[in-house]
Each structure stands twice: as C-alpha cells, then as structure tokens.
Protein backbone atom coordinates (compact mmCIF):
# COMPACT_ATOMS: atom_id res chain seq x y z
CA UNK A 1 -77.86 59.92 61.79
CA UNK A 2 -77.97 57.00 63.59
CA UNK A 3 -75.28 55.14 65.06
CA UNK A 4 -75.50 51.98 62.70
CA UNK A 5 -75.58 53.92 59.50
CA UNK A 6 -72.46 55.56 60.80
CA UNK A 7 -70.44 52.35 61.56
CA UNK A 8 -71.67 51.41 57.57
CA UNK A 9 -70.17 54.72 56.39
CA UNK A 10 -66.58 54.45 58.21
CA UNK A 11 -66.47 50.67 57.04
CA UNK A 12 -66.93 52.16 53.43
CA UNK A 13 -64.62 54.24 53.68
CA UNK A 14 -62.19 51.89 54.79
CA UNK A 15 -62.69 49.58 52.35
CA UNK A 16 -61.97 52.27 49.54
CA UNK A 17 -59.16 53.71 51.03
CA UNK A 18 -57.78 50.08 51.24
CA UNK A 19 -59.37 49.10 48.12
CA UNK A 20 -56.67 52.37 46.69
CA UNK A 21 -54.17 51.00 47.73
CA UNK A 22 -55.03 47.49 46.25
CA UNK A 23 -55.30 49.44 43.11
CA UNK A 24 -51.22 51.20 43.50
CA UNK A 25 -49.80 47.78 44.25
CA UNK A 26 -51.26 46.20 41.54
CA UNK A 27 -49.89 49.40 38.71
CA UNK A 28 -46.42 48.18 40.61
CA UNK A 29 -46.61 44.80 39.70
CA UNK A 30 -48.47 45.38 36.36
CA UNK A 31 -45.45 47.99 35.89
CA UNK A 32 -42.55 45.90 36.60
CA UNK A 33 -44.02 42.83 34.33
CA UNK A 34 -44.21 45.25 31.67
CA UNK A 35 -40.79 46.37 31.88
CA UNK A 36 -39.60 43.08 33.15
CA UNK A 37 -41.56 41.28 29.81
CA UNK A 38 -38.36 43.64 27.32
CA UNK A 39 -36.06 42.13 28.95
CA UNK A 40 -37.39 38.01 28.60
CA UNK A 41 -37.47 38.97 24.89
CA UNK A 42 -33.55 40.25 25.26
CA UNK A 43 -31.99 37.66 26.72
CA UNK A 44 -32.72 34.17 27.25
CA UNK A 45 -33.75 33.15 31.03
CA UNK A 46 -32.15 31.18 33.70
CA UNK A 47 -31.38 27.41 32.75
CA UNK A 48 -32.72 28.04 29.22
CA UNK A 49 -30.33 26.23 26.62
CA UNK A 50 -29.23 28.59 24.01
CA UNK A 51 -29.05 28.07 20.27
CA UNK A 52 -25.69 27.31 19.43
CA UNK A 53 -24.73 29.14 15.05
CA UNK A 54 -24.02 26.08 13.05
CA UNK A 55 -20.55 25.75 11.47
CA UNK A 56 -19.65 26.36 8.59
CA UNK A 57 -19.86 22.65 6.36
CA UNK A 58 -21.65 21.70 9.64
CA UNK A 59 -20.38 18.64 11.61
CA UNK A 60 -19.81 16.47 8.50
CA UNK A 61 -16.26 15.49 7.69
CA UNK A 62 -14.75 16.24 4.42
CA UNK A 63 -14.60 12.92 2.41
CA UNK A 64 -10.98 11.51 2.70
CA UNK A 65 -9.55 11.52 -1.20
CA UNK A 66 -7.74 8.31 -1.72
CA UNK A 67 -4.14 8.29 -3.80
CA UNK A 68 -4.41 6.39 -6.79
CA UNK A 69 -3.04 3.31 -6.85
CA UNK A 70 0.26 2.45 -8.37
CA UNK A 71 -0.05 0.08 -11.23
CA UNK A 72 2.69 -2.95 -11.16
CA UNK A 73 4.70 -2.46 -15.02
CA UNK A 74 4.34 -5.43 -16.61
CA UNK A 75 5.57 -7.58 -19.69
CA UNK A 76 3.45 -9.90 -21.48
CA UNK A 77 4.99 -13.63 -20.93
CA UNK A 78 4.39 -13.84 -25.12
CA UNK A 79 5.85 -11.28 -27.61
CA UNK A 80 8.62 -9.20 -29.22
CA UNK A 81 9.34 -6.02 -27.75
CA UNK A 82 11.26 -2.73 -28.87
CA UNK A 83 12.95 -1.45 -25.59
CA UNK A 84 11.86 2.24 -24.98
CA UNK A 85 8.64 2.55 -26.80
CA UNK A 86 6.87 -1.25 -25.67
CA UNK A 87 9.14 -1.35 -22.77
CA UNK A 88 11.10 0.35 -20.84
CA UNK A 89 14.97 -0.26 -19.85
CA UNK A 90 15.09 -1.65 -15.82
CA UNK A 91 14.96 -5.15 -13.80
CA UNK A 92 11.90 -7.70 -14.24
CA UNK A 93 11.01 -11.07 -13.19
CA UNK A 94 8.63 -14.12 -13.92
CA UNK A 95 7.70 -16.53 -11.85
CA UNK A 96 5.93 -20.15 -11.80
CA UNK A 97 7.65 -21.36 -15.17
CA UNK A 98 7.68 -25.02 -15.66
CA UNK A 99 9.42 -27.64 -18.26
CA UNK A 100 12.15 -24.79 -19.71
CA UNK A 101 8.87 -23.61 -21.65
CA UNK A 102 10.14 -19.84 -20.92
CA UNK A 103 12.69 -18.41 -23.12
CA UNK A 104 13.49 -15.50 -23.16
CA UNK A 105 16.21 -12.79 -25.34
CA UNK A 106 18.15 -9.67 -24.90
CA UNK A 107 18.76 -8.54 -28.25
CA UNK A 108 20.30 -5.85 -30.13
CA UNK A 109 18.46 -5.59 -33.11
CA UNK A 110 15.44 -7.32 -35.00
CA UNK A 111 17.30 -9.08 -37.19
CA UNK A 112 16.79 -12.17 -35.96
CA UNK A 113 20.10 -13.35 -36.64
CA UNK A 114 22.24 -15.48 -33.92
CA UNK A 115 24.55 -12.41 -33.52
CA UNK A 116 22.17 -10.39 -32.91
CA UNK A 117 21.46 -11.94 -29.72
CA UNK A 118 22.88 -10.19 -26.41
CA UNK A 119 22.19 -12.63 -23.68
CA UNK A 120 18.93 -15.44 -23.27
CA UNK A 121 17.96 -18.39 -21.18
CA UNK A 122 15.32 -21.21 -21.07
CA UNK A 123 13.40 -21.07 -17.46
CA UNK A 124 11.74 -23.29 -15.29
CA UNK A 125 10.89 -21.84 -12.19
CA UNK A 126 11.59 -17.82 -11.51
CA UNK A 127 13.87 -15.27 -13.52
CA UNK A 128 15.46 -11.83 -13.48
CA UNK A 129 16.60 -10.11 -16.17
CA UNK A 130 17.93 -6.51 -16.47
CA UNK A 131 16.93 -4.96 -19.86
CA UNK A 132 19.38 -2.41 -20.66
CA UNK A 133 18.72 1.21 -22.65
CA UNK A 134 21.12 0.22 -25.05
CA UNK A 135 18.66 -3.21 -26.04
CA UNK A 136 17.06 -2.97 -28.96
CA UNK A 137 14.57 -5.60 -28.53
CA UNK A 138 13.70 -7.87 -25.94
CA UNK A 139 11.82 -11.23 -26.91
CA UNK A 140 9.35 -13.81 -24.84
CA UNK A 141 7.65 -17.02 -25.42
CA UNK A 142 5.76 -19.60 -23.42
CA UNK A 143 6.96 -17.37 -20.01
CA UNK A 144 4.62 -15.64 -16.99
CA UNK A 145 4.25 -12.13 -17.26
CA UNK A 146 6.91 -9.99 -16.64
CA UNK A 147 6.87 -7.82 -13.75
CA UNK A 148 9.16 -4.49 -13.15
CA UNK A 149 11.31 -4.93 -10.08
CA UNK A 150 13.14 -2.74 -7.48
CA UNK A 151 16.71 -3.29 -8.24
CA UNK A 152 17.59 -2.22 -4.28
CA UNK A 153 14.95 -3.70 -2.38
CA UNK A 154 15.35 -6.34 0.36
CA UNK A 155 13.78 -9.18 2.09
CA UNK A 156 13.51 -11.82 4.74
CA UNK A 157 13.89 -15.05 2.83
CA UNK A 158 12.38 -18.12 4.21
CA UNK A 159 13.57 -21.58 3.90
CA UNK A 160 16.58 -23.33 1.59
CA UNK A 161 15.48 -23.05 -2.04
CA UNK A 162 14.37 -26.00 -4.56
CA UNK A 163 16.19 -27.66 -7.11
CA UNK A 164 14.22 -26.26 -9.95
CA UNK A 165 13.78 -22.82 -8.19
CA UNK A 166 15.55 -20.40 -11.16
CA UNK A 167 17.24 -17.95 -10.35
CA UNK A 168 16.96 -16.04 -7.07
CA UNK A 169 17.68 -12.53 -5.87
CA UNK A 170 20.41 -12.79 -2.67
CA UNK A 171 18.85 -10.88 0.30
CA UNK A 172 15.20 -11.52 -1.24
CA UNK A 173 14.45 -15.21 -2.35
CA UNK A 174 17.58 -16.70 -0.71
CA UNK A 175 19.33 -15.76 2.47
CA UNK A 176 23.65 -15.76 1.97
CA UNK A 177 24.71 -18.94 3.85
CA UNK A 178 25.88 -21.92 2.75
CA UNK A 179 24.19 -25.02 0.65
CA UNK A 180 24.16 -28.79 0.11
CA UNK A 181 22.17 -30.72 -2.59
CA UNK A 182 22.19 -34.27 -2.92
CA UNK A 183 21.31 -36.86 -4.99
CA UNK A 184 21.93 -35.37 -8.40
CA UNK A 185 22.15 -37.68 -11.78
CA UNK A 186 24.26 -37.65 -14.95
CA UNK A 187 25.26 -33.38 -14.52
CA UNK A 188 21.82 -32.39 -14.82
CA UNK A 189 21.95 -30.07 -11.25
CA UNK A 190 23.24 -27.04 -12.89
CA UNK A 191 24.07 -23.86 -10.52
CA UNK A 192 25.35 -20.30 -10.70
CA UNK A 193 26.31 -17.08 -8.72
CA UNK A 194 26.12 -13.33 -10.52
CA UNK A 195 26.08 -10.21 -9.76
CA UNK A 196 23.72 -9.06 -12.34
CA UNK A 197 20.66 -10.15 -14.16
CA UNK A 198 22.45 -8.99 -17.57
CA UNK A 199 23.12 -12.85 -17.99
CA UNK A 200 26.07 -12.30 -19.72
CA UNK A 201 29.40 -14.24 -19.53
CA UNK A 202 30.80 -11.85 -17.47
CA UNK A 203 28.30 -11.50 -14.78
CA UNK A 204 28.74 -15.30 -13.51
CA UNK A 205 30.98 -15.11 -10.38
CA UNK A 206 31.33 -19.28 -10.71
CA UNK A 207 28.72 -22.17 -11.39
CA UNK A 208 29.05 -25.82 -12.02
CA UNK A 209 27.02 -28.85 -13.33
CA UNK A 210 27.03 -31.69 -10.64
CA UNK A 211 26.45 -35.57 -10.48
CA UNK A 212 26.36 -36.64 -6.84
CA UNK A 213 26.94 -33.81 -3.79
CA UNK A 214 26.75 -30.05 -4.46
CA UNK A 215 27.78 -27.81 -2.04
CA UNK A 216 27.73 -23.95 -2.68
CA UNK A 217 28.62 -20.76 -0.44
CA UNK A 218 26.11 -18.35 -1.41
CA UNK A 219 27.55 -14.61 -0.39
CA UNK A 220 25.63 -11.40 0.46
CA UNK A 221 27.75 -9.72 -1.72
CA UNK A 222 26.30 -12.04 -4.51
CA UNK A 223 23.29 -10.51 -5.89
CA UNK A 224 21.57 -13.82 -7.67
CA UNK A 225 21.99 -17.44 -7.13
CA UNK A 226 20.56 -19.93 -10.13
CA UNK A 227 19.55 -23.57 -9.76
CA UNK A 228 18.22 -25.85 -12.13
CA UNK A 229 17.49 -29.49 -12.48
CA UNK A 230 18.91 -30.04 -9.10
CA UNK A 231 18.01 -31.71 -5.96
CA UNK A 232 16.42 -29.52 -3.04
CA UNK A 233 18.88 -27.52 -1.16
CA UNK A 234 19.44 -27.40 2.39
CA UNK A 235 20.95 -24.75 4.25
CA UNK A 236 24.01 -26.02 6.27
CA UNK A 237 25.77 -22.66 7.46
C-alpha cells in the first residue's frame, strides 16, 4: 500500500472515531432537553408572570344599599282632623303665615260647639302646637302645612326676632336673653312666655299688650316666646 493511501485511511479513521463522539454528545444534549422539556411544562420559568385564580365576585365592589329616607309627618294647612287615626298625638309647627289667615283648634269633640274647644289661636308668622292623645279633633284653615317636631331638640338661634315672628321655640328660634321693642301703637304689640305649646291658660308664664317700649327677659327655662303685631326686637342682654 502506498504511503498516501495510508495517511487517507488513518485520517478516516479519525474522523469517525471523532465523528462518534460527535454522535454521544449530541444523545446528551438531545437527552437532557427531553427530560429538561417535563419540567418547562411543570412549572413556569424564570421571570415568567404567573396567572393569578380570580376571586370570588372578582374585584367589583358590592353596590352600597342606601337607608330609606325618613319622611317629615306632616299636616295639611286645610282640614279637620280626628287625632289618632288622621293624626297622630305629638308637637308640630307652621311657618310663613301672614295676615292672622291661620287658625287653628284643639278640640275635644266634633261637635262644633264653643265648649268643645280645648285651646286655638289665629297666626301670622310661625306656630307650635302640642296635640295631645286625649284630643279628639284637631282643626286648620288658611295655615302652612303642619310639620311633626322634636319636642327635645336644640339650636343655635341667630339674630333678635321680628315683631310679627309667632311664636318661637327658646333654645331653637330665639336665644334666652333679654329684649326691647319700640315704637308700638294703640296695644297692638302683644307678647307671651310658656312652657308648652298646649296654649292653654295655664301654660302662659306672663305676657302683656304694649303701646310705646316693651322690654321682656326671655329665660332658658322658658320653652316658647310669642310676638305679634309688634315692633322688631333687639337683643339688649
């Protein structure tokens, strides 16, 4: 054999010994990709985000249910009224009468008749009045509607009330102090203190009718204070 055919023979066989090899290495790698590829479908890879199980009722918020508001009990300004079945016993008020147009009636029966009457009142301006359980009717013409009143709530008054203001709850309308009105013709200023809106005789702590000067204490243990037909008050003390 001659010497170059030789050198071709031990190149061969170098190249398929190496060319073997080639061969193992690559089984390796084809190996470990298999058994690498389970685990990519096992668990998610480096850096990957992750799905994240969605709440239950998701991220929306549960609609916030809304209390129901509180209707104000009212009176109708017009009308005759049996007390517990068109209207129940407590404290209510009107407000913006003009002229004396409002009158109203405690009474304690439908008779009709003059005795029958428990305690009334002809308004300009605002009113209270405390209809008892033991009224049997309670009676309203030409006045604003009535509206149901707390009997204990409170206030921050402003300002010295006017002449024709009505009656007004101490601690609410008016502040306790005392008051000067001037100016006032032929009796016509008429005003009042009580300590109830029953507008009975016996609820009036004092009152007067004045020509001239009027000057009245107002107390905060008084619970109303009534002016009519008088000049504006100021507030003096």
């Amino acid at each position: 054999m001659s010497q170059q055919s030789q050198q071709q023979r031990n190149w061969f066989a170098r190249h398929k010994l190496l060319t073997a090899a080639g061969a193992i290495v690559a089984v390796v790698v084809i190996g470990a990709a298999v058994g690498g590829g389970g685990d990519d479908t096992g668990s998610p890879k480096a850096g990957a985000k992750q799905e994240q199980s969605a709440k239950p009722g998701g991220d929306e918020k549960a609609p916030e249910s809304k209390a129901p508001e509180k209707k104000a009990v009212t009176i109708d300004g017009d009308g005759d009224f049996e007390v517990g079945s068109d209207v129940k016993p407590g404290l209510y008020r009107t407000t913006g009468n003009k002229d004396a147009e409002c009158y109203w009636e405690r009474a304690k029966s439908a008779s009709g008749d003059v005795d029958s009457i428990l305690a009334n009142d002809n308004v300009t301006g605002t009113s209270y009045v405390e209809i008892k359980a033991s009224d049997k009717l309670f009676k309203s013409t030409g006045c604003g509607t009535w509206e149901a009143v707390d009997a204990k709530a409170t206030g921050t008054p402003k300002g010295a009330p006017k002449g024709n203001g009505g009656m007004l709850k101490v601690g609410v309308d008016i502040a306790p102090g005392t008051y000067k009105s001037t100016g006032n013709k032929d009796a016509e200023c008429y005003w009042e203190r009580s300590k109830d809106a029953s507008h009975s005789t016996d609820s009036i702590i004092a009152n007067d009718n004045v020509t001239g000067t009027a000057i009245v204490k107002v107390a905060a243990s008084d619970a109303y204070f009534k002016t009519t037909g008088c000049g504006d008050w100021v507030k003096t003390g």
